[in-house]
PDB file of N, CA and C in Angstrom:
ATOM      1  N   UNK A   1     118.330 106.341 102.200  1.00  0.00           N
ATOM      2  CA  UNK A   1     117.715 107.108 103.276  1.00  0.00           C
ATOM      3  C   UNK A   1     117.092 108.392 102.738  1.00  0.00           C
ATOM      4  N   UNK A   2     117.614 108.825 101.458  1.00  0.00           N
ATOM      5  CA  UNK A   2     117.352 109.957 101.152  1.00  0.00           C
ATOM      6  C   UNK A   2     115.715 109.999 100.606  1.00  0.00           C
ATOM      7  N   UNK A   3     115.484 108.952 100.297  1.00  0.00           N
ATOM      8  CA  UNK A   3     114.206 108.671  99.424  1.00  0.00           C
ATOM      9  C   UNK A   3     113.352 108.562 100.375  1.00  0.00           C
ATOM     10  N   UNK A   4     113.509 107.726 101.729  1.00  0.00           N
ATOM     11  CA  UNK A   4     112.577 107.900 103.135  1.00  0.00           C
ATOM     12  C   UNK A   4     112.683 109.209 103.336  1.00  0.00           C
ATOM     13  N   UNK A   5     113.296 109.926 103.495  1.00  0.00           N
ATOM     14  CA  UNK A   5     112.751 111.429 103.807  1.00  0.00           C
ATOM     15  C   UNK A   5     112.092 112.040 102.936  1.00  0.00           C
ATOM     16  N   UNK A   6     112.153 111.874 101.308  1.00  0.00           N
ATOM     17  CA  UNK A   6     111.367 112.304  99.993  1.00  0.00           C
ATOM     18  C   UNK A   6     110.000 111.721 100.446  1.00  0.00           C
ATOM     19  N   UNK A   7     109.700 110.679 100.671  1.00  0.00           N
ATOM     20  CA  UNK A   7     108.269 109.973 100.891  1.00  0.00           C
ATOM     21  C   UNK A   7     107.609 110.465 102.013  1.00  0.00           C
ATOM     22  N   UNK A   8     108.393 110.225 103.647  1.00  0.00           N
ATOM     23  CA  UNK A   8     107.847 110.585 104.715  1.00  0.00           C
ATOM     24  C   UNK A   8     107.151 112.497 104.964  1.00  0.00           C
ATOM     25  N   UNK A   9     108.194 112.839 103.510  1.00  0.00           N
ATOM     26  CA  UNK A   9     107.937 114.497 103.843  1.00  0.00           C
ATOM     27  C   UNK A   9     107.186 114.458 102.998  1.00  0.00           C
ATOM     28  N   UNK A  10     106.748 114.057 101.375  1.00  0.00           N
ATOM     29  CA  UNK A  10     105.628 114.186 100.704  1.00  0.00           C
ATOM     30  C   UNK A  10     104.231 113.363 101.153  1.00  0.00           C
ATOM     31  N   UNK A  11     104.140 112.571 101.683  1.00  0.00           N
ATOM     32  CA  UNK A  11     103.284 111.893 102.590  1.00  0.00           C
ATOM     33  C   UNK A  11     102.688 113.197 103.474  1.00  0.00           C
ATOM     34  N   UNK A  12     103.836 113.260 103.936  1.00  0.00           N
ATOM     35  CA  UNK A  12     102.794 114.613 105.194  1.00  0.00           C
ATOM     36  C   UNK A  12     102.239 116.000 105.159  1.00  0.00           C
ATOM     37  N   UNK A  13     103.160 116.139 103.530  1.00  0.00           N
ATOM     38  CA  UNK A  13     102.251 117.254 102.689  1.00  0.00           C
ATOM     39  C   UNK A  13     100.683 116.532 102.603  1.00  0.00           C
ATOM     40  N   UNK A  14     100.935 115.833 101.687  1.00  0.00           N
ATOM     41  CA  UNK A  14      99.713 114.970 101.118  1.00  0.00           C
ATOM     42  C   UNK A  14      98.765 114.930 102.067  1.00  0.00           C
ATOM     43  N   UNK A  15      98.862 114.373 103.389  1.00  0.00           N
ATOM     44  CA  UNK A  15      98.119 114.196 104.199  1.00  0.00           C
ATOM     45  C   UNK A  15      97.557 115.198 105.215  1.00  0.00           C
ATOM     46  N   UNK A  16      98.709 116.187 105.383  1.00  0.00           N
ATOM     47  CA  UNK A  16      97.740 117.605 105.991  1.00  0.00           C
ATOM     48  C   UNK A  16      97.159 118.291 104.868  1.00  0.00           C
ATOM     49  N   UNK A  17      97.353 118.953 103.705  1.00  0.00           N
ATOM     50  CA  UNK A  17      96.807 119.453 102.658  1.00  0.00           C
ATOM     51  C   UNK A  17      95.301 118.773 103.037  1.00  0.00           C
ATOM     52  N   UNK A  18      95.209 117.346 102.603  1.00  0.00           N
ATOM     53  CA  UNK A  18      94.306 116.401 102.672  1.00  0.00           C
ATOM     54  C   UNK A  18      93.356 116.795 104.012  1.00  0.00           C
ATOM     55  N   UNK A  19      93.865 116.579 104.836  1.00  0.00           N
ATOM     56  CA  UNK A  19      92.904 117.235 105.936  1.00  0.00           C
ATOM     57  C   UNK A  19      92.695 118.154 106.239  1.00  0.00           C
ATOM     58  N   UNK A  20      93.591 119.498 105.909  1.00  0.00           N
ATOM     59  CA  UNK A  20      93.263 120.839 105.633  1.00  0.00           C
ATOM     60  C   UNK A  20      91.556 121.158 104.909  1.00  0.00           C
ATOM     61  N   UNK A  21      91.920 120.283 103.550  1.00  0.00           N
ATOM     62  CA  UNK A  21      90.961 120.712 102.881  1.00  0.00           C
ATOM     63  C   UNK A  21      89.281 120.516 103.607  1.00  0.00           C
ATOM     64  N   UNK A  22      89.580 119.371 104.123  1.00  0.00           N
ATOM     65  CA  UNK A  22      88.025 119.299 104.851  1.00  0.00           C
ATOM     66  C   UNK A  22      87.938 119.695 106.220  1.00  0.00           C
ATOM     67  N   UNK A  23      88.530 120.404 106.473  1.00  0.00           N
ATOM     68  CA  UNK A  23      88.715 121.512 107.669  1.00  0.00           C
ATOM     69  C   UNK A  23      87.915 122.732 107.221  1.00  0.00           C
ATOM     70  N   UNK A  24      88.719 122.929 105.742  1.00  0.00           N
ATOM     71  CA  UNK A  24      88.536 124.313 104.908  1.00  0.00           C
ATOM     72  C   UNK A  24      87.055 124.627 105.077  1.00  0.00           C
ATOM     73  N   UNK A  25      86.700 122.774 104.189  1.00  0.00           N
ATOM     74  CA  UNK A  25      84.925 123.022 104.099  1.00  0.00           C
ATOM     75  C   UNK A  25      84.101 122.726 105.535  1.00  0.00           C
ATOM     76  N   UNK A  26      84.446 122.072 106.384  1.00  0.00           N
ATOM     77  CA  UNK A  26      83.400 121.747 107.935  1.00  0.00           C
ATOM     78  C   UNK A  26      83.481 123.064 108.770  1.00  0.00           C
ATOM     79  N   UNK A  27      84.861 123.946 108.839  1.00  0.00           N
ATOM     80  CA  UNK A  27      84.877 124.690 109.994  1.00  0.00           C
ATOM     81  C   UNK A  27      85.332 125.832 109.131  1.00  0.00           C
ATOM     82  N   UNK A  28      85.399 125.954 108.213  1.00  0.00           N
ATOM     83  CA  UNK A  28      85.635 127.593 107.521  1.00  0.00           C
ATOM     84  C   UNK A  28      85.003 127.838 106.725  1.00  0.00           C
ATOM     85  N   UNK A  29      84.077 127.029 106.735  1.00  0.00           N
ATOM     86  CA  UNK A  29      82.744 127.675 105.700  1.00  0.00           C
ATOM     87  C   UNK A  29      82.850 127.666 104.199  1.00  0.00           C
ATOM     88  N   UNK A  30      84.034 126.796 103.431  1.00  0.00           N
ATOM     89  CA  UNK A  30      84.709 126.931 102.193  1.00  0.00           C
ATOM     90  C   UNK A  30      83.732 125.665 101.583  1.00  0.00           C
ATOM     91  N   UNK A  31      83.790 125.791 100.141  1.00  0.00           N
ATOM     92  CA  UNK A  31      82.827 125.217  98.990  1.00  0.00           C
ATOM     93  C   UNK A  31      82.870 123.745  99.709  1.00  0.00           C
ATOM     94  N   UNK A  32      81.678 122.765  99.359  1.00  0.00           N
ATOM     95  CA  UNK A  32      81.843 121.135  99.247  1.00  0.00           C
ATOM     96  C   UNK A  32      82.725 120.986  98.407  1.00  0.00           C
ATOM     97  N   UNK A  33      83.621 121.833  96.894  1.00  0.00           N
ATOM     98  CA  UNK A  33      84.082 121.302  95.973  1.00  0.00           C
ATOM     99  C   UNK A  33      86.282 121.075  96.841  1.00  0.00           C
ATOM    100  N   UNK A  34      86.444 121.562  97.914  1.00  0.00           N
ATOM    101  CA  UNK A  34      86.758 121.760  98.454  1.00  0.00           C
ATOM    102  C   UNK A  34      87.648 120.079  98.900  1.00  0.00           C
ATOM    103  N   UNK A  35      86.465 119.272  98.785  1.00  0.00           N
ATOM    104  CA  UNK A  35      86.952 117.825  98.953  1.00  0.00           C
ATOM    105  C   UNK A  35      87.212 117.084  98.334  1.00  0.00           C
ATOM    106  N   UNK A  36      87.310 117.405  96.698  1.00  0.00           N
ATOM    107  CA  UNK A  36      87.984 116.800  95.805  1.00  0.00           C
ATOM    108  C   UNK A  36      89.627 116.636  95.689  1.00  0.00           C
ATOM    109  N   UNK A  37      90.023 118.037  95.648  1.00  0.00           N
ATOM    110  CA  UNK A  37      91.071 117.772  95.766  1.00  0.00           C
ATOM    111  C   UNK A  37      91.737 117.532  97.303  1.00  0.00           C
ATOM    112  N   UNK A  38      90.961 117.786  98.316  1.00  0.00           N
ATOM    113  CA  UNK A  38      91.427 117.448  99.668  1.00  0.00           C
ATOM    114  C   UNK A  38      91.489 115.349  99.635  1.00  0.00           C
ATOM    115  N   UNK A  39      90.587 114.641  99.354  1.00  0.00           N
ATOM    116  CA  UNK A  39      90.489 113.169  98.176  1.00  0.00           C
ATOM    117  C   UNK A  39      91.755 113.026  98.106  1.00  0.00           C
ATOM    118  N   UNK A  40      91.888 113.465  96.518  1.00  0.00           N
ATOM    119  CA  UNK A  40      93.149 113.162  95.641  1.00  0.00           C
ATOM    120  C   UNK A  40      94.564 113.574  97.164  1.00  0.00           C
ATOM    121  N   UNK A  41      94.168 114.276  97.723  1.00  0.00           N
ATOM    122  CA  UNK A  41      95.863 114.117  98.571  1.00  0.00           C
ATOM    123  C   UNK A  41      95.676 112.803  99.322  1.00  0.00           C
ATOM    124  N   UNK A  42      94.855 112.716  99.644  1.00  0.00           N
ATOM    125  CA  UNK A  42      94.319 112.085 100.965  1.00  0.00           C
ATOM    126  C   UNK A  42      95.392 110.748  99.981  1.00  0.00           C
ATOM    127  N   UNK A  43      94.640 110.489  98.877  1.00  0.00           N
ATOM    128  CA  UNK A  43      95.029 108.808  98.341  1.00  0.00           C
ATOM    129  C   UNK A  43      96.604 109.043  97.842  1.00  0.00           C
ATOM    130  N   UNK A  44      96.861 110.220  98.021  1.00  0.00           N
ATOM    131  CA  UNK A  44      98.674 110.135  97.625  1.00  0.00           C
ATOM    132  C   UNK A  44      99.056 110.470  98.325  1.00  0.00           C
ATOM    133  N   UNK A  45      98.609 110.259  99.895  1.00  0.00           N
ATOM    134  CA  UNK A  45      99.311 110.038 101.190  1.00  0.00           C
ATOM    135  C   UNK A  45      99.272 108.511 101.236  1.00  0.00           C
ATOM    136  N   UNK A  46      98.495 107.814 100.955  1.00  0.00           N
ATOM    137  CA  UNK A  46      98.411 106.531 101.230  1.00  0.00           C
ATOM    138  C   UNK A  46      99.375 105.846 100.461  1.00  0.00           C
ATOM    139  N   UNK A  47      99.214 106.441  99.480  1.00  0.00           N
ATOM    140  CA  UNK A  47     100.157 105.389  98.294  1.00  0.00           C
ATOM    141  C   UNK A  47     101.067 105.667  98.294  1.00  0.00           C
ATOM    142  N   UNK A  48     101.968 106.955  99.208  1.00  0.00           N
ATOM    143  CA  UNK A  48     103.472 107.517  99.479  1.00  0.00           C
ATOM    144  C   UNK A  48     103.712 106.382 100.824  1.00  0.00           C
ATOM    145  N   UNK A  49     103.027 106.024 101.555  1.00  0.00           N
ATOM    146  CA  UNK A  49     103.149 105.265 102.539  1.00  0.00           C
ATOM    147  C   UNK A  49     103.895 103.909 102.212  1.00  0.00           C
ATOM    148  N   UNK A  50     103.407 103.397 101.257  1.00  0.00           N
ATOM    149  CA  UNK A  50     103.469 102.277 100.961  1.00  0.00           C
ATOM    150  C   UNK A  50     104.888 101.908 100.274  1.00  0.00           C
ATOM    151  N   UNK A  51     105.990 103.329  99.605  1.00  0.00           N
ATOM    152  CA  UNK A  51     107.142 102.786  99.328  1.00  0.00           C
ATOM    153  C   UNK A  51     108.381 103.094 100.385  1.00  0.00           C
ATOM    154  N   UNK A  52     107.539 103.071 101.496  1.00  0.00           N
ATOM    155  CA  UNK A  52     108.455 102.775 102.193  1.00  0.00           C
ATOM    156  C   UNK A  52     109.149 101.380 102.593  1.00  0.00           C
ATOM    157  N   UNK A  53     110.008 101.221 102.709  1.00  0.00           N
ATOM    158  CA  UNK A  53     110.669 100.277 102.878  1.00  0.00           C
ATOM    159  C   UNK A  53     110.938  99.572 104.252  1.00  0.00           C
ATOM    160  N   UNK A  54     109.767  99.277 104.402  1.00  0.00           N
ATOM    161  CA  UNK A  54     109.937  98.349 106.519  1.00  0.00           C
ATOM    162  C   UNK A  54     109.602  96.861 106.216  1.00  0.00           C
ATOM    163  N   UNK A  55     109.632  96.164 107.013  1.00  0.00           N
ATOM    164  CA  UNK A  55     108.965  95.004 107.253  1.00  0.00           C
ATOM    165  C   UNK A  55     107.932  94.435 107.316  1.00  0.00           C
ATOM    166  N   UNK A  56     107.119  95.435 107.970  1.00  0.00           N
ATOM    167  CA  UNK A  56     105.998  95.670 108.533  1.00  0.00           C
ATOM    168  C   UNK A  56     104.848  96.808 107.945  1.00  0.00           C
ATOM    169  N   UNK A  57     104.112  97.063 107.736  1.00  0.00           N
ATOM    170  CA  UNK A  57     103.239  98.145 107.452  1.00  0.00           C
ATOM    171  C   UNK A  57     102.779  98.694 109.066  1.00  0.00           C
ATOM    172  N   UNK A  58     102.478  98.291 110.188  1.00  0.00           N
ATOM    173  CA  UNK A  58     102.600  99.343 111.324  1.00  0.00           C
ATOM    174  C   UNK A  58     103.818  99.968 111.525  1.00  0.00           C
ATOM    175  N   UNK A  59     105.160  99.193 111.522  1.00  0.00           N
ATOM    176  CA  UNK A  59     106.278 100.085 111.513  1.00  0.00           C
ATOM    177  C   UNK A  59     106.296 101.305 110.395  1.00  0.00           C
ATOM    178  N   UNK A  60     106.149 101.069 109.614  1.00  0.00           N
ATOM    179  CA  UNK A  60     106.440 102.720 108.549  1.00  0.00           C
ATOM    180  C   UNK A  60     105.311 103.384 108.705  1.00  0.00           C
ATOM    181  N   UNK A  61     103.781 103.148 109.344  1.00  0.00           N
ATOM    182  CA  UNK A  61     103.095 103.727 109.768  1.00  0.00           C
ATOM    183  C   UNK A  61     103.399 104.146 111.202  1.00  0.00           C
ATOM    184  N   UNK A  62     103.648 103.773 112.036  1.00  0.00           N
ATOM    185  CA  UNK A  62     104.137 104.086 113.394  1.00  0.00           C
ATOM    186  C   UNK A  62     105.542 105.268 113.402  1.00  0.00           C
ATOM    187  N   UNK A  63     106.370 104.898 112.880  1.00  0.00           N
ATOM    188  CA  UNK A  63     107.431 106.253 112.253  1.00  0.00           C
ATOM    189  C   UNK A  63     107.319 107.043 111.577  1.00  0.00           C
ATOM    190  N   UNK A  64     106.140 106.980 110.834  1.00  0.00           N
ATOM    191  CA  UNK A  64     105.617 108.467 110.262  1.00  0.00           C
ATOM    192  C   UNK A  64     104.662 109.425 111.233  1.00  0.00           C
ATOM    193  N   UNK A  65     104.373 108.576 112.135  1.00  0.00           N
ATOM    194  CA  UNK A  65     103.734 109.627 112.884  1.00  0.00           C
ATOM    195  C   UNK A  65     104.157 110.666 113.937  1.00  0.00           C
ATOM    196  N   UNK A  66     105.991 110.306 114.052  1.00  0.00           N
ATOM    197  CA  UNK A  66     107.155 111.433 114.344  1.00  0.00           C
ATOM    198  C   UNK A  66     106.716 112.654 113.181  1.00  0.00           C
ATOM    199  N   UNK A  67     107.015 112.210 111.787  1.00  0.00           N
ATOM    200  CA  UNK A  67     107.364 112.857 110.965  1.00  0.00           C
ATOM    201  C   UNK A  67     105.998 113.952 110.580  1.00  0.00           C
ATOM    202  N   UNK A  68     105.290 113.142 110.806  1.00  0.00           N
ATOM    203  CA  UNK A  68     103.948 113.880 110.791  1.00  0.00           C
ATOM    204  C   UNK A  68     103.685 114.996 111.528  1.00  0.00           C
ATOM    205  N   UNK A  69     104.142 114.855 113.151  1.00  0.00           N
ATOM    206  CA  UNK A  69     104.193 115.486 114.363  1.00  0.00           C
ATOM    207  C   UNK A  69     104.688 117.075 113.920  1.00  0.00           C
ATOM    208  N   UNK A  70     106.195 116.631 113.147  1.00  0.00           N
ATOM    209  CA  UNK A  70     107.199 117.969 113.031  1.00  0.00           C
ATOM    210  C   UNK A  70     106.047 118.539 111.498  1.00  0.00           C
ATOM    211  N   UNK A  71     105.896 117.707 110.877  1.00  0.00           N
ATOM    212  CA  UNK A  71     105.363 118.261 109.592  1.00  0.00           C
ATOM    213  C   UNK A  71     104.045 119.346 109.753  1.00  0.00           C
ATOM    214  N   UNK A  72     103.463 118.999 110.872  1.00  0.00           N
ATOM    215  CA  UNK A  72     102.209 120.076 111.233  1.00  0.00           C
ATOM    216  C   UNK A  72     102.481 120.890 112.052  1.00  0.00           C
ATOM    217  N   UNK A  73     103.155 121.055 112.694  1.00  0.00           N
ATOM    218  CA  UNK A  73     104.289 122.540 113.132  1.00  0.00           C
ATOM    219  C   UNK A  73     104.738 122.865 112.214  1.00  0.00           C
ATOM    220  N   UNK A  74     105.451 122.404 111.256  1.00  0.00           N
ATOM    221  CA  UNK A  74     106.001 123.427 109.876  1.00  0.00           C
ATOM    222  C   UNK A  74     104.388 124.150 109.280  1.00  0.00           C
ATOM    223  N   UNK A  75     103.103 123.255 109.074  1.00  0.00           N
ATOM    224  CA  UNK A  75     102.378 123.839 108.283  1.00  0.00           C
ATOM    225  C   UNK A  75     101.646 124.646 109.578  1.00  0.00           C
ATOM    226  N   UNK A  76     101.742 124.849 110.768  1.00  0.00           N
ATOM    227  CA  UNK A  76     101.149 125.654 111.573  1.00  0.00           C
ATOM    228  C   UNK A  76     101.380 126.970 111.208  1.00  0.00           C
ATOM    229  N   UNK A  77     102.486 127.139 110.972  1.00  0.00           N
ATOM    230  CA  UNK A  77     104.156 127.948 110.866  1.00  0.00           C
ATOM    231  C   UNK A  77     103.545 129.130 109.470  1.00  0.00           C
ATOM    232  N   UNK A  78     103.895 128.308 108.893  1.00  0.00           N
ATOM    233  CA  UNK A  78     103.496 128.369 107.340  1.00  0.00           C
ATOM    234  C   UNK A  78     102.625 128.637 106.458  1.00  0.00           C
ATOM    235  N   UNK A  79     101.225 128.189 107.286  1.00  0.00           N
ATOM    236  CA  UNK A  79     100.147 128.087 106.315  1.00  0.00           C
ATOM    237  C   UNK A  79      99.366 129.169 107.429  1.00  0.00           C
ATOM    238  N   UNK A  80      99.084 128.728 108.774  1.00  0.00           N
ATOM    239  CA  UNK A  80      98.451 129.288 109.565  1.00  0.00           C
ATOM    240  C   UNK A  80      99.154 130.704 110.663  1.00  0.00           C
ATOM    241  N   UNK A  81     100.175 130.906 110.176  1.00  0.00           N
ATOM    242  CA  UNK A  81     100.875 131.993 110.359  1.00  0.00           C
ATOM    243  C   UNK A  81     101.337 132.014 112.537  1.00  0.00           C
ATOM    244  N   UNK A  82     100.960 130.764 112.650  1.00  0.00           N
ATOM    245  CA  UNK A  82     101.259 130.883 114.429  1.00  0.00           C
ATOM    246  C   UNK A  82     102.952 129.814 114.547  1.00  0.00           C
ATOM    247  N   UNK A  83     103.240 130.610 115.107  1.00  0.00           N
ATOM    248  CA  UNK A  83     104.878 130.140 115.211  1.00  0.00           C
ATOM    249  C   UNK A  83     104.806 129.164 116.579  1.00  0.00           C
ATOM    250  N   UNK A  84     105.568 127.818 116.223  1.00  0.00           N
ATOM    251  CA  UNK A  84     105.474 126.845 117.739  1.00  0.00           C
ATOM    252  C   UNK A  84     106.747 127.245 118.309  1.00  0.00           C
ATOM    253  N   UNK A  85     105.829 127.013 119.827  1.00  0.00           N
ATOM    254  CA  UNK A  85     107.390 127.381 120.485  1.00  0.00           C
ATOM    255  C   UNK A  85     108.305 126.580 120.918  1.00  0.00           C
ATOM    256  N   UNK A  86     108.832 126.901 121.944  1.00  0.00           N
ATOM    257  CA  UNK A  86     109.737 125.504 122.110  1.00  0.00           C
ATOM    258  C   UNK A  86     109.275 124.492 122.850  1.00  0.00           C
ATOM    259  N   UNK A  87     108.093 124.492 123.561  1.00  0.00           N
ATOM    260  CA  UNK A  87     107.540 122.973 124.321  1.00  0.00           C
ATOM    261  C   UNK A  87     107.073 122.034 122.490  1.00  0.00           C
ATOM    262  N   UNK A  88     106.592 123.096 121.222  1.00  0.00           N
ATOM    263  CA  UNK A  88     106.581 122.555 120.159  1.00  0.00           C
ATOM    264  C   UNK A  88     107.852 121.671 119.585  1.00  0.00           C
ATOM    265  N   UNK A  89     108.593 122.945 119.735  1.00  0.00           N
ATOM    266  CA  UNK A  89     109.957 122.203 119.421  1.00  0.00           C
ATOM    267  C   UNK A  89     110.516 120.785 120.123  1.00  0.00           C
ATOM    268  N   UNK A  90     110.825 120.653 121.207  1.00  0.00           N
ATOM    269  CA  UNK A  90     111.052 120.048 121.875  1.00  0.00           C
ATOM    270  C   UNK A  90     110.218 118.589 121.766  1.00  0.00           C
ATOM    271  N   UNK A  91     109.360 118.608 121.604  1.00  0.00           N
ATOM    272  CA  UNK A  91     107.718 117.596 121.533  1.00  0.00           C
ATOM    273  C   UNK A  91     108.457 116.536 120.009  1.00  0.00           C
ATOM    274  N   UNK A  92     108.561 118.041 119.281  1.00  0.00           N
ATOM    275  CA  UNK A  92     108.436 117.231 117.696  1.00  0.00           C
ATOM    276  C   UNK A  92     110.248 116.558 117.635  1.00  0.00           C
ATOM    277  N   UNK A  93     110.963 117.129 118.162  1.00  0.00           N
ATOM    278  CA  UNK A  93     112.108 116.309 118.279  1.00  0.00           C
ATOM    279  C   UNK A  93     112.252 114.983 119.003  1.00  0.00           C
ATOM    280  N   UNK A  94     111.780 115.239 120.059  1.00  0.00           N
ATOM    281  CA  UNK A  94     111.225 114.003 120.510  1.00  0.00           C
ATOM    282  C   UNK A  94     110.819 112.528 119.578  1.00  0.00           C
ATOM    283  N   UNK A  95     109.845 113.476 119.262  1.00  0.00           N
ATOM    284  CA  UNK A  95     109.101 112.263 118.291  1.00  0.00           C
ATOM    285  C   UNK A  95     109.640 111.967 116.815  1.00  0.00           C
ATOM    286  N   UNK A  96     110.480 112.724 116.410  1.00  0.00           N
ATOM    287  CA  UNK A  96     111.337 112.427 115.273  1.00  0.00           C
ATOM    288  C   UNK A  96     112.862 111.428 115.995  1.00  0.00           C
ATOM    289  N   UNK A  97     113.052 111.992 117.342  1.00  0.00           N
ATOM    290  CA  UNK A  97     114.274 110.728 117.382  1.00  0.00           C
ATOM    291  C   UNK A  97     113.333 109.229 117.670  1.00  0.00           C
ATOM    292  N   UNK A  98     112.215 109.223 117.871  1.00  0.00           N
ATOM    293  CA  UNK A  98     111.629 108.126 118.036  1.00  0.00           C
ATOM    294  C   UNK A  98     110.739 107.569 117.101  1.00  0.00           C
ATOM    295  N   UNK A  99     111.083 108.013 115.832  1.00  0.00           N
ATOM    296  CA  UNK A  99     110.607 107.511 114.484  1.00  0.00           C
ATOM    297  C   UNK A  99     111.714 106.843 113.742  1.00  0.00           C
ATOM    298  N   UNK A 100     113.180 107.774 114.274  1.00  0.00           N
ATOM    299  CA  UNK A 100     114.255 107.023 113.741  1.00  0.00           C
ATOM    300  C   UNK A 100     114.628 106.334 114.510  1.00  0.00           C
ATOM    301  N   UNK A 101     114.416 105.521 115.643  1.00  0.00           N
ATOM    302  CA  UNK A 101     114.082 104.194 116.160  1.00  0.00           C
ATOM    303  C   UNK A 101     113.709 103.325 115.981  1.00  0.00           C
ATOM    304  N   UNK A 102     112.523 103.587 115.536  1.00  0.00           N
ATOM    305  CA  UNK A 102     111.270 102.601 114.914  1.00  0.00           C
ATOM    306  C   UNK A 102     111.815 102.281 113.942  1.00  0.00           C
ATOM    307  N   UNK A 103     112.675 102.954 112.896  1.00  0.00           N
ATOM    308  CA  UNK A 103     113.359 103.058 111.154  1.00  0.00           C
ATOM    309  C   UNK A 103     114.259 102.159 111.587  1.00  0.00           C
ATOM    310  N   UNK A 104     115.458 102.183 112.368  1.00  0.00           N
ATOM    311  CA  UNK A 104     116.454 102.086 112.286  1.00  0.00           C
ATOM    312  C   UNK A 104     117.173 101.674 113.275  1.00  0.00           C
ATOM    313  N   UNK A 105     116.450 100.937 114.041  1.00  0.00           N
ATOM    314  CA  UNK A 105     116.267 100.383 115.291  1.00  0.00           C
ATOM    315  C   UNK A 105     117.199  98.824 114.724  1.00  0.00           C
ATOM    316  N   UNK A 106     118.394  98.314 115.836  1.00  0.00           N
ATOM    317  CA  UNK A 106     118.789  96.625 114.899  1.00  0.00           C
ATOM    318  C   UNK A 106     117.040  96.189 115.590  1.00  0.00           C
ATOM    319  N   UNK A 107     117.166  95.057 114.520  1.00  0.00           N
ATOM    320  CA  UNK A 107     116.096  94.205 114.025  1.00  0.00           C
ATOM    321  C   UNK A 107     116.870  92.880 114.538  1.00  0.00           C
ATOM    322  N   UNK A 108     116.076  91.926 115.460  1.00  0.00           N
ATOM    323  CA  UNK A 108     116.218  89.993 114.798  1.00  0.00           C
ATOM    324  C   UNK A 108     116.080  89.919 113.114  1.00  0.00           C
ATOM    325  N   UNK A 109     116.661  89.039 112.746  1.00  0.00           N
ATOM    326  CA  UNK A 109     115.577  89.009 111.036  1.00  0.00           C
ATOM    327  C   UNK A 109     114.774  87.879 110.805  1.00  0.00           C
ATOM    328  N   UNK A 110     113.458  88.852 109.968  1.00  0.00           N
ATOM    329  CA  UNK A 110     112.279  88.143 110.046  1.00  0.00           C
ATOM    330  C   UNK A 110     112.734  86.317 109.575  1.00  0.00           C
ATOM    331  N   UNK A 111     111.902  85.879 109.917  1.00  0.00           N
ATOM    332  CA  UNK A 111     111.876  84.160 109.819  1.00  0.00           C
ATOM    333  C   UNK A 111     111.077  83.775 109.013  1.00  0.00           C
TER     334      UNK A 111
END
């Protein structure tokens, strides 16, 4: 379990960084060079995706998007200096007990 949280939380670095960066350059006026390395996260969000361990590829995509939820309130927090409040709070808990559903939910087994 420990390694799903290593992936799901470097994944959502990877992937806001990643969209940060072309934020940086469309709406803050920052270099085109800007999307290179915004790229390179982008594809080591994808490829963090993939050791996850589901059945399915919509399931570990569908439960990261809890994790994702809480992960861009931390970088709201963090990067963009605006603190979420508690309808934030509340929202992203939400959606983190309903990622560990999707995870960890009993299963039939596949056939």
């Amino acid at each position: 379990m420990t390694f799903w949280v290593l992936a799901y939380a470097g994944a959502a670095v990877a992937e806001i960084a990643g969209c940060f960066a072309f934020w940086a350059w469309l709406r803050l006026g920052r270099s085109v060079l800007w999307v290179l390395p915004g790229t390179a996260s982008l594809i080591l969000f994808a490829w963090l995706l993939t050791l996850i361990d589901a059945s399915h590829a919509g399931r570990a995509y569908a439960a990261y998007g809890g994790v994702y939820i809480a992960s861009a309130l931390v970088w709201l927090w963090a990067v963009e200096g605006a603190r979420p409040d508690r309808w934030d709070l509340i929202g992203a808990a939400i959606c983190l007990a309903g990622a560990a559903l999707i995870l960890f939910g009993p299963r039939q087994p596949v056939a």
